[in-house]
PDB file of N, CA and C in Angstrom:
ATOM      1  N   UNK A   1       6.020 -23.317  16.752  1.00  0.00           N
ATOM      2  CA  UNK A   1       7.347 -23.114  16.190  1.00  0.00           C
ATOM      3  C   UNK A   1       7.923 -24.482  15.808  1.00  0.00           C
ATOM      4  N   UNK A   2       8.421 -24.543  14.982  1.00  0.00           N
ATOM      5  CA  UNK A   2       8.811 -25.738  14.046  1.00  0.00           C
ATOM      6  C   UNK A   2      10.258 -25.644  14.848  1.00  0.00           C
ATOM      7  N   UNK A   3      11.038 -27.479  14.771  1.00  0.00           N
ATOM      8  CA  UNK A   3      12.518 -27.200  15.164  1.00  0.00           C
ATOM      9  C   UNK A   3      13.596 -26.590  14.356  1.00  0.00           C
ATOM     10  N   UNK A   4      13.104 -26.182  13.189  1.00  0.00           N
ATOM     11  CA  UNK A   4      14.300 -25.891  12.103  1.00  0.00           C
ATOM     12  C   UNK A   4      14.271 -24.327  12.702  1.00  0.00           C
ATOM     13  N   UNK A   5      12.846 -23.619  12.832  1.00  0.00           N
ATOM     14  CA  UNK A   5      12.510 -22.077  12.868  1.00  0.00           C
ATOM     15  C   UNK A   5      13.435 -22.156  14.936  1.00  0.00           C
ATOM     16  N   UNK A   6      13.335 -22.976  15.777  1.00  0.00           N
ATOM     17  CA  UNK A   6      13.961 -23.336  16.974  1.00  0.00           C
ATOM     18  C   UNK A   6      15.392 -23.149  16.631  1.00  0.00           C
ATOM     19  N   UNK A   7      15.675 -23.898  16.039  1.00  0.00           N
ATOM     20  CA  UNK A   7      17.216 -24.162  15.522  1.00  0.00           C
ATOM     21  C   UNK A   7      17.980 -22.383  14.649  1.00  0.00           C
ATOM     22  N   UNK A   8      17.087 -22.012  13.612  1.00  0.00           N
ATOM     23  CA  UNK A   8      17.590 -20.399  13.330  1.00  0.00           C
ATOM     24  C   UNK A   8      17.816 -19.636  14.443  1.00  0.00           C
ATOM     25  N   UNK A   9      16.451 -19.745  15.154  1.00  0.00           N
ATOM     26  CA  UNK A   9      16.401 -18.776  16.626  1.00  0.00           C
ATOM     27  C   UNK A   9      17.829 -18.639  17.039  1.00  0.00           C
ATOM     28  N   UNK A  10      18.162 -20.375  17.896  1.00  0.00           N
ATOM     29  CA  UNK A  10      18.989 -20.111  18.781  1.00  0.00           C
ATOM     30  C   UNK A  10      20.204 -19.749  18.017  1.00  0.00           C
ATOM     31  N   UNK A  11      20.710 -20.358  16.823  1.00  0.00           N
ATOM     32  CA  UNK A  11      21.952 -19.874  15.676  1.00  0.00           C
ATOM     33  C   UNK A  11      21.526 -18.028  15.970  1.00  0.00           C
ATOM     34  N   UNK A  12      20.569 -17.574  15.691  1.00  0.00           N
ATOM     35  CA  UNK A  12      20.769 -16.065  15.934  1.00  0.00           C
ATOM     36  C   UNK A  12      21.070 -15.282  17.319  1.00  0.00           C
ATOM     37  N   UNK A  13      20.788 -16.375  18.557  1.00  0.00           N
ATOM     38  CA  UNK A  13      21.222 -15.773  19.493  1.00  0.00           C
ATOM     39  C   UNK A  13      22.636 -15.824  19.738  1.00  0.00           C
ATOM     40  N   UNK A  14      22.911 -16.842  19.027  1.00  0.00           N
ATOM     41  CA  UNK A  14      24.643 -17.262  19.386  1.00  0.00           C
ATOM     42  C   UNK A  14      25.192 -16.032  18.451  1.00  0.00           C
ATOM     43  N   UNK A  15      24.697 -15.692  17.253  1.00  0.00           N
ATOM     44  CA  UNK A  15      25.473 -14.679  16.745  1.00  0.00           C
ATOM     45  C   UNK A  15      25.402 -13.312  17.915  1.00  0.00           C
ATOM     46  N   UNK A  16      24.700 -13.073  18.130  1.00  0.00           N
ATOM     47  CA  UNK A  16      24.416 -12.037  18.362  1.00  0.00           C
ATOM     48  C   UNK A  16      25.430 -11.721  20.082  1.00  0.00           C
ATOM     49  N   UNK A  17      25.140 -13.030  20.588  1.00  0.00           N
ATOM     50  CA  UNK A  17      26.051 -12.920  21.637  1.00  0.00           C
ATOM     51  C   UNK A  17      27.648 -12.699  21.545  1.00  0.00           C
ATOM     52  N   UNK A  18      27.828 -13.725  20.528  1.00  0.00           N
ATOM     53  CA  UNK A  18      29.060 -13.471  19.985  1.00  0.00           C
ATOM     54  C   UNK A  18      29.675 -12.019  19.094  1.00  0.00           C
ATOM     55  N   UNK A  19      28.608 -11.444  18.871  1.00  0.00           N
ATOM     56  CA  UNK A  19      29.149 -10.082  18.615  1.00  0.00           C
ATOM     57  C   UNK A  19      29.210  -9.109  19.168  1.00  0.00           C
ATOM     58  N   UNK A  20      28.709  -9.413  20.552  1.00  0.00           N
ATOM     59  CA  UNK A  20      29.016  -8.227  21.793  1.00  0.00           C
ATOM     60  C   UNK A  20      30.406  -8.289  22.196  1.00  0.00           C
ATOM     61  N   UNK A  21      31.090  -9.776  22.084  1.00  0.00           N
ATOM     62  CA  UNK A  21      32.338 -10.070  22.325  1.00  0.00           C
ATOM     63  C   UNK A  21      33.416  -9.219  21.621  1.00  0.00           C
ATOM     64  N   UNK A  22      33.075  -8.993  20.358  1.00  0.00           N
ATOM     65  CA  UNK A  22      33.872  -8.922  19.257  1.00  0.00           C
ATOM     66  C   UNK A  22      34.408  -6.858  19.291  1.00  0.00           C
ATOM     67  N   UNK A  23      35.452  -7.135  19.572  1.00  0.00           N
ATOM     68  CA  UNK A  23      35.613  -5.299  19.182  1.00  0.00           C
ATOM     69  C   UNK A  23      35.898  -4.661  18.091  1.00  0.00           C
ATOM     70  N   UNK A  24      35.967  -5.529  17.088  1.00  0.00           N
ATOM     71  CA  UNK A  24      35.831  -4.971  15.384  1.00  0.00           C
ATOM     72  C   UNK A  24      34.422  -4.872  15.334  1.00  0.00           C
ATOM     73  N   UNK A  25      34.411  -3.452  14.412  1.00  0.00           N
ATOM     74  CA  UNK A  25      32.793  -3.087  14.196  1.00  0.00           C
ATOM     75  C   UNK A  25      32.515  -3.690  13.125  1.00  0.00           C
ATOM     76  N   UNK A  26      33.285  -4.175  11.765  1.00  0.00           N
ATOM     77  CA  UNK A  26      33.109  -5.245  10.854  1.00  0.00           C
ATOM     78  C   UNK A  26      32.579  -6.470  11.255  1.00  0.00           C
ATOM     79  N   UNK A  27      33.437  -6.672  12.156  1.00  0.00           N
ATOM     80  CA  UNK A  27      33.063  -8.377  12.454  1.00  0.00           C
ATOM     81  C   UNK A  27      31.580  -8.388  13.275  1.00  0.00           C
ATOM     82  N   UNK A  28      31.653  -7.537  14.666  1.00  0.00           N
ATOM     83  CA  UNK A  28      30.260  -7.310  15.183  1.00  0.00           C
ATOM     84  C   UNK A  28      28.664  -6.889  14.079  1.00  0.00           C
ATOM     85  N   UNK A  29      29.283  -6.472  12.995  1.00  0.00           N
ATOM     86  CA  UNK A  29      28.027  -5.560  12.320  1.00  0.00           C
ATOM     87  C   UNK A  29      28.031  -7.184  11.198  1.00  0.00           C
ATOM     88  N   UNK A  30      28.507  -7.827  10.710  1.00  0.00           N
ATOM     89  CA  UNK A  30      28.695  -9.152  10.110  1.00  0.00           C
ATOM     90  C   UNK A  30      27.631 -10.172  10.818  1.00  0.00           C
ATOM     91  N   UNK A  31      28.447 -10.550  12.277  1.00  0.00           N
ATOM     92  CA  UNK A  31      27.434 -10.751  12.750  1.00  0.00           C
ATOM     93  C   UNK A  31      26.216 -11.133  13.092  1.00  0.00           C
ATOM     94  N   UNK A  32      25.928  -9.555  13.149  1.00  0.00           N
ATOM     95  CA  UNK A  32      24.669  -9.129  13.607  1.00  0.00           C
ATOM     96  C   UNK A  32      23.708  -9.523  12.350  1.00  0.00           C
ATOM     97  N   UNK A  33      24.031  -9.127  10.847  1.00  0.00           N
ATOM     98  CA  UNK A  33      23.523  -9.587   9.666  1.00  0.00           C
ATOM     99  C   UNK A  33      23.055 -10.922  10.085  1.00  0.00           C
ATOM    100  N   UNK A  34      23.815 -11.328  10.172  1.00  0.00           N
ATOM    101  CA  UNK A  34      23.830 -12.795  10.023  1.00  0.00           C
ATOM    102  C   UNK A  34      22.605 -13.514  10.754  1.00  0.00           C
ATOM    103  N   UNK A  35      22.630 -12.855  11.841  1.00  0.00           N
ATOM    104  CA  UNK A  35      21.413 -12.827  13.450  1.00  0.00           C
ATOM    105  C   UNK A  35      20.603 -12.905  12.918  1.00  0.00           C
ATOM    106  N   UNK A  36      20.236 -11.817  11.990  1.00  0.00           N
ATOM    107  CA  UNK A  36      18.962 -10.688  11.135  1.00  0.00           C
ATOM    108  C   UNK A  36      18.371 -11.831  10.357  1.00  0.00           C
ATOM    109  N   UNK A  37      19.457 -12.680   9.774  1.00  0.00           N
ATOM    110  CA  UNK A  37      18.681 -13.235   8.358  1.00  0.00           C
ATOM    111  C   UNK A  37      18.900 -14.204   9.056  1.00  0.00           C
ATOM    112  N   UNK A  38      19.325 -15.193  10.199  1.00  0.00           N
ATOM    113  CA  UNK A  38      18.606 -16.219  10.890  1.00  0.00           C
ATOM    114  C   UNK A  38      17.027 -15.945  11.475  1.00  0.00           C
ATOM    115  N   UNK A  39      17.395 -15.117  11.909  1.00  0.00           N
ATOM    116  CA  UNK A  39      15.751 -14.820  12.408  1.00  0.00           C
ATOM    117  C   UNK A  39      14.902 -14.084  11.452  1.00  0.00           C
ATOM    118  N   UNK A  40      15.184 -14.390   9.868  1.00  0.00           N
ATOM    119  CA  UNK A  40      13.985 -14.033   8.933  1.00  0.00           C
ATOM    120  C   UNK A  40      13.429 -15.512   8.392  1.00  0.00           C
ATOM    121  N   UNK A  41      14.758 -16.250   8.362  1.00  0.00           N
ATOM    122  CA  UNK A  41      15.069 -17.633   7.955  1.00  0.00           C
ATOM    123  C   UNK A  41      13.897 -18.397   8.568  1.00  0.00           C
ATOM    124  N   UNK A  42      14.025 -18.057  10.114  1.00  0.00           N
ATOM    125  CA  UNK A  42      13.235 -18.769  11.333  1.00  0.00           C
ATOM    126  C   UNK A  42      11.686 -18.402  11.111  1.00  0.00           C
ATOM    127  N   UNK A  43      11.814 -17.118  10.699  1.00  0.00           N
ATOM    128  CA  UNK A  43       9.919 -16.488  10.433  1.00  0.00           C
ATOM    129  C   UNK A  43       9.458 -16.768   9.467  1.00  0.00           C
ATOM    130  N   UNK A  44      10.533 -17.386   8.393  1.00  0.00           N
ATOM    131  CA  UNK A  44      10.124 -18.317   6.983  1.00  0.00           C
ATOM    132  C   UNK A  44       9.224 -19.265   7.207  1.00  0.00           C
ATOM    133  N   UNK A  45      10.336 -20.306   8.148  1.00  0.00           N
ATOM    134  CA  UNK A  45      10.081 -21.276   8.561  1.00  0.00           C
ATOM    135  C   UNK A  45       8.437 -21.411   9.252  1.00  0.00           C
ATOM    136  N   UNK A  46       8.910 -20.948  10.464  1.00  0.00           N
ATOM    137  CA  UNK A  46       6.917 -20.727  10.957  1.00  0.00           C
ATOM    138  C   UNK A  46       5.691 -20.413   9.780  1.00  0.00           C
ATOM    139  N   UNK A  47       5.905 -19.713   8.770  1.00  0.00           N
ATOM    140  CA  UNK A  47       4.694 -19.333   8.372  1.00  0.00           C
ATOM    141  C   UNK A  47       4.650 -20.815   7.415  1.00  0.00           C
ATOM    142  N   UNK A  48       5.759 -21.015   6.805  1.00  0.00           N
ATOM    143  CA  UNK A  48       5.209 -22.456   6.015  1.00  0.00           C
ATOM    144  C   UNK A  48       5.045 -23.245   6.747  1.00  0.00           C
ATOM    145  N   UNK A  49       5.126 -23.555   8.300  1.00  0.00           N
ATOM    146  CA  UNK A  49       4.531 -24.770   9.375  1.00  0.00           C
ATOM    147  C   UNK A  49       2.876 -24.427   9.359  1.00  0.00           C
ATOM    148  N   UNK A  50       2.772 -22.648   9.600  1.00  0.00           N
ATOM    149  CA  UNK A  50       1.535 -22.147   9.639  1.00  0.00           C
ATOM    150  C   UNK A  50       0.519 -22.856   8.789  1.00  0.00           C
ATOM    151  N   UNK A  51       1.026 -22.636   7.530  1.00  0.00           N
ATOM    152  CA  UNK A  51       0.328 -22.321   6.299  1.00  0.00           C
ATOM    153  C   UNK A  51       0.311 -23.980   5.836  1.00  0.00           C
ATOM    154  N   UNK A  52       1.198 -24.837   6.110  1.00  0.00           N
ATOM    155  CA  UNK A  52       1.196 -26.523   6.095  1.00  0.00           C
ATOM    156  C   UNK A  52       0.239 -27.055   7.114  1.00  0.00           C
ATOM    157  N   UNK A  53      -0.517 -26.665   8.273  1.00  0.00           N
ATOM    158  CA  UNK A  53      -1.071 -26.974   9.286  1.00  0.00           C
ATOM    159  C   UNK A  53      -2.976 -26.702   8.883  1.00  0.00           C
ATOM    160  N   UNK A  54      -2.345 -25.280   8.161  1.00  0.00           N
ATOM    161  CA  UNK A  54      -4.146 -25.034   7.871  1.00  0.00           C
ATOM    162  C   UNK A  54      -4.292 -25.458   7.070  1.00  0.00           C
ATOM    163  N   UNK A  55      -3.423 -26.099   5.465  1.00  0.00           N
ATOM    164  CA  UNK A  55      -3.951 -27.183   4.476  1.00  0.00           C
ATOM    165  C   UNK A  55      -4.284 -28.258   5.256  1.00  0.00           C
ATOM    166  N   UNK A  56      -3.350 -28.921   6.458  1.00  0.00           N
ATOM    167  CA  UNK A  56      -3.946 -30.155   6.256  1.00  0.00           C
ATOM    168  C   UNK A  56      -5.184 -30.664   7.152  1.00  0.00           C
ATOM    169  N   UNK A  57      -5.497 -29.215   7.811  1.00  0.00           N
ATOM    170  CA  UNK A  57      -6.760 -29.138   8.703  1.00  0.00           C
ATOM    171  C   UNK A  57      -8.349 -28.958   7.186  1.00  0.00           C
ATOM    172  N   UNK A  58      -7.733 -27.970   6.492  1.00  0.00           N
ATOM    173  CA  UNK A  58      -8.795 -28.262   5.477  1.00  0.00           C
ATOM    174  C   UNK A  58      -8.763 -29.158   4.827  1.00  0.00           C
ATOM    175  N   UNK A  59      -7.948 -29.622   4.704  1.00  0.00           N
ATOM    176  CA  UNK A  59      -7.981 -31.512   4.022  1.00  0.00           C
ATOM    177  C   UNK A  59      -8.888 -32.361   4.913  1.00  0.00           C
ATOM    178  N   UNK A  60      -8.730 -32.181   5.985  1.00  0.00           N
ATOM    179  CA  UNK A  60      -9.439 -32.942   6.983  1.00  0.00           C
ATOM    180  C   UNK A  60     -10.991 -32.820   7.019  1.00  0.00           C
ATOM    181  N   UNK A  61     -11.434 -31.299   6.642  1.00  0.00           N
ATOM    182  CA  UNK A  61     -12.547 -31.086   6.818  1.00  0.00           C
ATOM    183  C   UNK A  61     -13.279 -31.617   5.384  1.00  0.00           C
ATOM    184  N   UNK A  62     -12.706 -31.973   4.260  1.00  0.00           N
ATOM    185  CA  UNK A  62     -13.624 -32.501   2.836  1.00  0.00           C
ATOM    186  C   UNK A  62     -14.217 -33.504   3.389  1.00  0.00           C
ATOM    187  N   UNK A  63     -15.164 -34.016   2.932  1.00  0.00           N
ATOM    188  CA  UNK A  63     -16.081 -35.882   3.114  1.00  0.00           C
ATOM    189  C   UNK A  63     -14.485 -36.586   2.549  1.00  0.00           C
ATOM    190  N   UNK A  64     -14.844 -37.931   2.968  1.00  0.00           N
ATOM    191  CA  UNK A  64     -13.782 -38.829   2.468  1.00  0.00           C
ATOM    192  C   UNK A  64     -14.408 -39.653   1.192  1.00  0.00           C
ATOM    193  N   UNK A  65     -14.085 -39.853   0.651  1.00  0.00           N
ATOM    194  CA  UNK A  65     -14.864 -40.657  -0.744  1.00  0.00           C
ATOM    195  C   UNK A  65     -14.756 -42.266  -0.141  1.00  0.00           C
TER     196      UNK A  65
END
């Protein structure tokens, strides 16, 4: 896990905590969105760490000139 995909995470837990608080169903269901697309943000994040990690492992594996 990358710190930016770390950093969405915990931004989505804080929403999410913070909307148990909240007794408007607007503001709680707002939110919660918000949670949703931090933690899609965050699964962005990982797959381009993913997908940046196995280029530069196959970079590694060519001969060097």
């Amino acid at each position: 896990m990358t710190n930016k995909a770390a950093e969405y995470r915990q931004l989505a837990r804080d929403a999410r905590k913070r909307a148990e608080w909240l007794s408007m169903r607007d503001g709680r269901a707002q939110l919660m969105e918000m949670a949703q697309r931090l933690e899609t943000l965050a699964d962005a994040e990982d797959e381009r760490a993913r997908r940046d990690e196995e280029r530069r492992r196959f970079w590694q594996l060519l001969p060097r000139a």
